[in-house]
N, C-alpha and C. Protein backbone atom coordinates (compact mmCIF):
# COMPACT_ATOMS: atom_id res chain seq x y z
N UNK A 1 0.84 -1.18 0.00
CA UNK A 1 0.00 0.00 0.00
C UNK A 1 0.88 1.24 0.00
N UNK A 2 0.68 2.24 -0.51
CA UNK A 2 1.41 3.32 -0.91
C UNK A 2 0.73 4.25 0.35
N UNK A 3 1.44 5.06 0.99
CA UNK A 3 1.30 5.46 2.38
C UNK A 3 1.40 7.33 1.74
N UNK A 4 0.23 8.45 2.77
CA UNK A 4 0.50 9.71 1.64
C UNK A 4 1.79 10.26 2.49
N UNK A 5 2.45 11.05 1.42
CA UNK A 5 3.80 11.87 2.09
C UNK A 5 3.46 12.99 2.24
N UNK A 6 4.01 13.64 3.72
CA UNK A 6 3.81 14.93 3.81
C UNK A 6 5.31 15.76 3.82
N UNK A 7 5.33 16.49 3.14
CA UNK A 7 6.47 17.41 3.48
C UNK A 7 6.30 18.86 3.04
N UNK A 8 7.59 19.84 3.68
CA UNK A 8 7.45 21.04 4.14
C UNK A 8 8.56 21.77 2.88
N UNK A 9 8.55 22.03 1.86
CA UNK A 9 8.97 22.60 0.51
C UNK A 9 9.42 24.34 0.56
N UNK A 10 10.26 24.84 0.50
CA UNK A 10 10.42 26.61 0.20
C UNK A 10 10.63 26.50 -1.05
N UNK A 11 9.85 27.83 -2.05
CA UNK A 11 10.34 28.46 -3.20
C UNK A 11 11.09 29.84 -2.81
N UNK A 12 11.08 30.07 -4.23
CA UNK A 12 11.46 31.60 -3.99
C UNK A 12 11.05 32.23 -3.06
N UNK A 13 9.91 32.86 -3.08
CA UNK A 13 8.59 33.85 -2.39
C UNK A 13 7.98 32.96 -1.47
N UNK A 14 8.00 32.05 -0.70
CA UNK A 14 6.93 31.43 -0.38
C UNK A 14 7.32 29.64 0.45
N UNK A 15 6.37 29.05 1.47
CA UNK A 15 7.08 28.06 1.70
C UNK A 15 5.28 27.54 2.16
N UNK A 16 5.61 26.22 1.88
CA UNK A 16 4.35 25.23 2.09
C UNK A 16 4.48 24.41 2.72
N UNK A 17 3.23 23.34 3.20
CA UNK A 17 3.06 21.91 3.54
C UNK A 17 2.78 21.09 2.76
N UNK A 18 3.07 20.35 1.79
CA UNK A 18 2.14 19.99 0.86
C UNK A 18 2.23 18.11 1.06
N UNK A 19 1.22 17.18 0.77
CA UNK A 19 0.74 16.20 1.05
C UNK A 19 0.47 15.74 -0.65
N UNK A 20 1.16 14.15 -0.49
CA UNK A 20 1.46 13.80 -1.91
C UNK A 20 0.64 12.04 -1.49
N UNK A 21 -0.88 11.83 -1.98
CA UNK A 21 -1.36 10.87 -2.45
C UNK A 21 -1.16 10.49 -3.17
N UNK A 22 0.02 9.35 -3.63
CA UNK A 22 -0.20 8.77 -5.04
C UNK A 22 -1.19 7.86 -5.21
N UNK A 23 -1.68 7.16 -4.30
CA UNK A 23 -2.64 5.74 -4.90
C UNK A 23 -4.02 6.56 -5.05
N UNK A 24 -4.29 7.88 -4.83
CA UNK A 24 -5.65 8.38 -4.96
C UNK A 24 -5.44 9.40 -5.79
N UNK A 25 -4.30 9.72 -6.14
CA UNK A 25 -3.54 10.55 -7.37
C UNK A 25 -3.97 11.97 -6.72
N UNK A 26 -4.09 12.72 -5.68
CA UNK A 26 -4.23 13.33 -4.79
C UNK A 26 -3.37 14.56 -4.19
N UNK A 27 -3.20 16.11 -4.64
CA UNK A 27 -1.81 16.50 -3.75
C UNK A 27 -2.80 17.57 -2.97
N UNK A 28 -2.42 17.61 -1.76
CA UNK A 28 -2.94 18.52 -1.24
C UNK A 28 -1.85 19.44 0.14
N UNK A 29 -2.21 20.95 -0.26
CA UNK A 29 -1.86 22.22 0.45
C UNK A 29 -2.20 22.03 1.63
N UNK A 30 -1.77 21.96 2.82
CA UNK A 30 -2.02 21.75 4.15
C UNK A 30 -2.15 23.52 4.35
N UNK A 31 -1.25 24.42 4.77
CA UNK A 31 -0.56 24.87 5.05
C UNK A 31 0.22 25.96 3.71
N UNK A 32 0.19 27.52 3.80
CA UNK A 32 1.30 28.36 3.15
C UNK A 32 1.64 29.40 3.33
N UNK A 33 3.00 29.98 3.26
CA UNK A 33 2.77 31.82 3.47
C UNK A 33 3.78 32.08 2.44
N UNK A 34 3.65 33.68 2.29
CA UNK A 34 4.16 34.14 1.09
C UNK A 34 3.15 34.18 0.40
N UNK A 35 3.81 34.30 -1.10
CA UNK A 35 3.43 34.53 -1.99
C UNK A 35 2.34 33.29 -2.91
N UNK A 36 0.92 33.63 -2.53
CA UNK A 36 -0.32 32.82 -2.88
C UNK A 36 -0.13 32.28 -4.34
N UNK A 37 0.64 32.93 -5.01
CA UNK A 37 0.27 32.74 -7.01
C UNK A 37 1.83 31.79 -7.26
N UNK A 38 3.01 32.00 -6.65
CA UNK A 38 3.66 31.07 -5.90
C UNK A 38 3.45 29.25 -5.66
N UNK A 39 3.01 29.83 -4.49
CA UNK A 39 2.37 28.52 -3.84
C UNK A 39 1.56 27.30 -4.85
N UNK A 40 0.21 28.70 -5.89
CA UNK A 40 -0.10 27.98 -6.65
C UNK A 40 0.69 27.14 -7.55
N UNK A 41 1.04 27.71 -8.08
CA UNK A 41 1.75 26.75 -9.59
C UNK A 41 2.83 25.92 -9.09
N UNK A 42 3.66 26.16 -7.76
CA UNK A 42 4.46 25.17 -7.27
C UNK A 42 3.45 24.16 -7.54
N UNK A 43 2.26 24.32 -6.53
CA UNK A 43 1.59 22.88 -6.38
C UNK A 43 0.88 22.14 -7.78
N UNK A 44 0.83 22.93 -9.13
CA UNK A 44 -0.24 22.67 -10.02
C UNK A 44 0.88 21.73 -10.56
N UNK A 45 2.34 22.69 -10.46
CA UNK A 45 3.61 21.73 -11.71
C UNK A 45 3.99 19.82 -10.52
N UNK A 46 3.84 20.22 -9.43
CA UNK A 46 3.92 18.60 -8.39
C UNK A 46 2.88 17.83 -8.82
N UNK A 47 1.30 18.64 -9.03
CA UNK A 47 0.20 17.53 -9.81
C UNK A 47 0.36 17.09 -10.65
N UNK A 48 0.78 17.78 -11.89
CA UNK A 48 1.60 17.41 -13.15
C UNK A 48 2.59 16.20 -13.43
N UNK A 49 3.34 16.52 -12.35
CA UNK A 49 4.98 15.79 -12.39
C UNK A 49 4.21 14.50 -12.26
N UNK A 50 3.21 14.74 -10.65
CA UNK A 50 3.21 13.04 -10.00
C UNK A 50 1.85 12.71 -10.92
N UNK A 51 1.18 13.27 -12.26
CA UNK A 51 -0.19 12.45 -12.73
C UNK A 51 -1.36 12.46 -11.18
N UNK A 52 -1.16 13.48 -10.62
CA UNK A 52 -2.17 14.07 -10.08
C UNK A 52 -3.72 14.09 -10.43
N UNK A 53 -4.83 13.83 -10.58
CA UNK A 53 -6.41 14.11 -10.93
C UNK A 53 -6.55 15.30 -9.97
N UNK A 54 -6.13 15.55 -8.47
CA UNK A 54 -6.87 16.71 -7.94
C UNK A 54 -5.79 17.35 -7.00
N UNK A 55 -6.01 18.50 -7.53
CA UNK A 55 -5.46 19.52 -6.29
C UNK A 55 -6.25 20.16 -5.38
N UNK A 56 -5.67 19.87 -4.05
CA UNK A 56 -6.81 20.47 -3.02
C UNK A 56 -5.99 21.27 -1.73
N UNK A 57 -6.32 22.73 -1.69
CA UNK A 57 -5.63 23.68 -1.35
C UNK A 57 -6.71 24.31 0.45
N UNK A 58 -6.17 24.02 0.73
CA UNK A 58 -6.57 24.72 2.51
C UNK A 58 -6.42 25.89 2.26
N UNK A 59 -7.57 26.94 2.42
CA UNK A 59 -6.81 28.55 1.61
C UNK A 59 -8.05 29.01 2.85
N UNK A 60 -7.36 30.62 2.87
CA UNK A 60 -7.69 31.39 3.91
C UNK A 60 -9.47 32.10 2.70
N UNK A 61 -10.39 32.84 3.64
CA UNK A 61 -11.11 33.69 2.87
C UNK A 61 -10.57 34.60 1.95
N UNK A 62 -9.66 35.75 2.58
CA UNK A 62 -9.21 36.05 1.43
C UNK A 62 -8.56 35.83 0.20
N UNK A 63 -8.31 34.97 0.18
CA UNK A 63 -7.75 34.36 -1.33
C UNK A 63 -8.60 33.54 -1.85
N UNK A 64 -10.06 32.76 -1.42
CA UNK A 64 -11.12 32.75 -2.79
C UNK A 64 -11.01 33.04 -3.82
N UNK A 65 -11.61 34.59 -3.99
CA UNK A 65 -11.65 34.87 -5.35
C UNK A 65 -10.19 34.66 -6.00
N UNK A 66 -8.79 34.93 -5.31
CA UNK A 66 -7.89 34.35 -6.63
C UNK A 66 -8.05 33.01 -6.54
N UNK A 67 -8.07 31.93 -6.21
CA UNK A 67 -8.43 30.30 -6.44
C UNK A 67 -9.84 30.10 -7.37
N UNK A 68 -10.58 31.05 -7.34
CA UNK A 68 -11.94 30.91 -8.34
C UNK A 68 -11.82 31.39 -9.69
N UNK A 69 -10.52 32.45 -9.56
CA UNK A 69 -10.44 32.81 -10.48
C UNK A 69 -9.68 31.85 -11.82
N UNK A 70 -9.03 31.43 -10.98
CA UNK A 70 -7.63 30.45 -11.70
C UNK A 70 -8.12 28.97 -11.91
N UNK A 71 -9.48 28.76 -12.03
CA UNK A 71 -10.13 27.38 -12.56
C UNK A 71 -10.57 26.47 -10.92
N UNK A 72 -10.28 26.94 -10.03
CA UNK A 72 -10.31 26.04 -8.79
C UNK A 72 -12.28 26.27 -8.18
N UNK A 73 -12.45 24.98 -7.86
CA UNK A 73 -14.07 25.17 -6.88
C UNK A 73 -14.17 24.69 -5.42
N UNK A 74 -15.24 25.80 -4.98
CA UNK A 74 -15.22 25.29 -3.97
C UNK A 74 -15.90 23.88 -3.32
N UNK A 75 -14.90 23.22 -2.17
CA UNK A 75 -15.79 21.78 -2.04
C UNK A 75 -16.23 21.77 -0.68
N UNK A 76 -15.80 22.62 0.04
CA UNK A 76 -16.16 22.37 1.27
C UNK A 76 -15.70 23.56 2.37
N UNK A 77 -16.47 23.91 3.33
CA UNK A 77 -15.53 25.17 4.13
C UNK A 77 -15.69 23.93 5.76
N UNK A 78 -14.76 24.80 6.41
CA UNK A 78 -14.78 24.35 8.19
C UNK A 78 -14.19 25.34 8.12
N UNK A 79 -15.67 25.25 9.41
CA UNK A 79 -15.67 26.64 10.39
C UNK A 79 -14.67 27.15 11.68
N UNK A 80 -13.90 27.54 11.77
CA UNK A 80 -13.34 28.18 13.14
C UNK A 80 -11.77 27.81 12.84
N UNK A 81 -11.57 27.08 11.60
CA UNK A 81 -10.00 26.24 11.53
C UNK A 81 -8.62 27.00 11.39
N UNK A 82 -8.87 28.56 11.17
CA UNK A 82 -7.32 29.61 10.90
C UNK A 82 -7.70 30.63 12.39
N UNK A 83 -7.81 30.30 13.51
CA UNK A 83 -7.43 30.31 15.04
C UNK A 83 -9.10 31.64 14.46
N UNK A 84 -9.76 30.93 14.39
CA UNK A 84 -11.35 31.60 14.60
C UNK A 84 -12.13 31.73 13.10
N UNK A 85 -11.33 31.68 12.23
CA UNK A 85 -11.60 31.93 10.47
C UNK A 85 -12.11 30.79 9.84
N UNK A 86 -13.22 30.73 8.91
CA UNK A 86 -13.27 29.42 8.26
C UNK A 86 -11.79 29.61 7.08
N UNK A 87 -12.10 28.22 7.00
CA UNK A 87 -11.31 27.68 6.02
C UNK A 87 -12.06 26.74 4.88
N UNK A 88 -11.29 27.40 3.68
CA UNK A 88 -12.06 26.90 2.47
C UNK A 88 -11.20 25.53 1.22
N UNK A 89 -11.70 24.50 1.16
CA UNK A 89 -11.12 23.77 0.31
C UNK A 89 -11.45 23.90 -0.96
N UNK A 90 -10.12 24.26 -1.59
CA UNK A 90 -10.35 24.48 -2.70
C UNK A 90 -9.74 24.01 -3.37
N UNK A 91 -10.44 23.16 -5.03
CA UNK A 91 -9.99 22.24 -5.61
C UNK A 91 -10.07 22.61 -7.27
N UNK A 92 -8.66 21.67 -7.59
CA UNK A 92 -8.75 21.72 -9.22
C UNK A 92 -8.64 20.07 -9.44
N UNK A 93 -9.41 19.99 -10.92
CA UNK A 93 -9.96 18.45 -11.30
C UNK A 93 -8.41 18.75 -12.51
């Protein structure tokens, strides 16, 4: 059984958590700061690399509209999860 990996990645601008499902073809954003547009395409080119089907990004309210803008939907919020803030999952197919 293929077990998911989590690890903690810096770019340029920006540093993440990101979580690598291969048997569910799966990457998902725990966790980011810096630079949001960054963060993105780090994680879109890791879906790519690993034959990814979904990216799924833990993103604050304010950055919605850029994740809606850039092809991503919303799948789900929880309430109270950024120390009182919902938090929104947001996904690309």
């Amino acid at each position: 059984m293929i077990v998911p990996k989590t690890t903690e990645e810096t770019v340029v601008d920006c540093c993440y958590t990101i979580t690598t499902d291969e048997y569910n073809k799966r990457i998902r954003i725990d966790d980011y700061s810096g630079n949001v547009e960054t963060v993105m395409l780090a994680a879109e080119t890791k879906t790519m690399q690993l034959n990814g089907e979904k990216l799924i990004v833990k993103a604050k309210q304010t950055e919605i509209d850029f994740f809606l803008s850039n092809g991503y939907v919303l799948e789900g919020i929880v309430e109270h999860y950024f120390l009182g803030q919902p938090m929104y999952f947001m996904c690309k197919f």
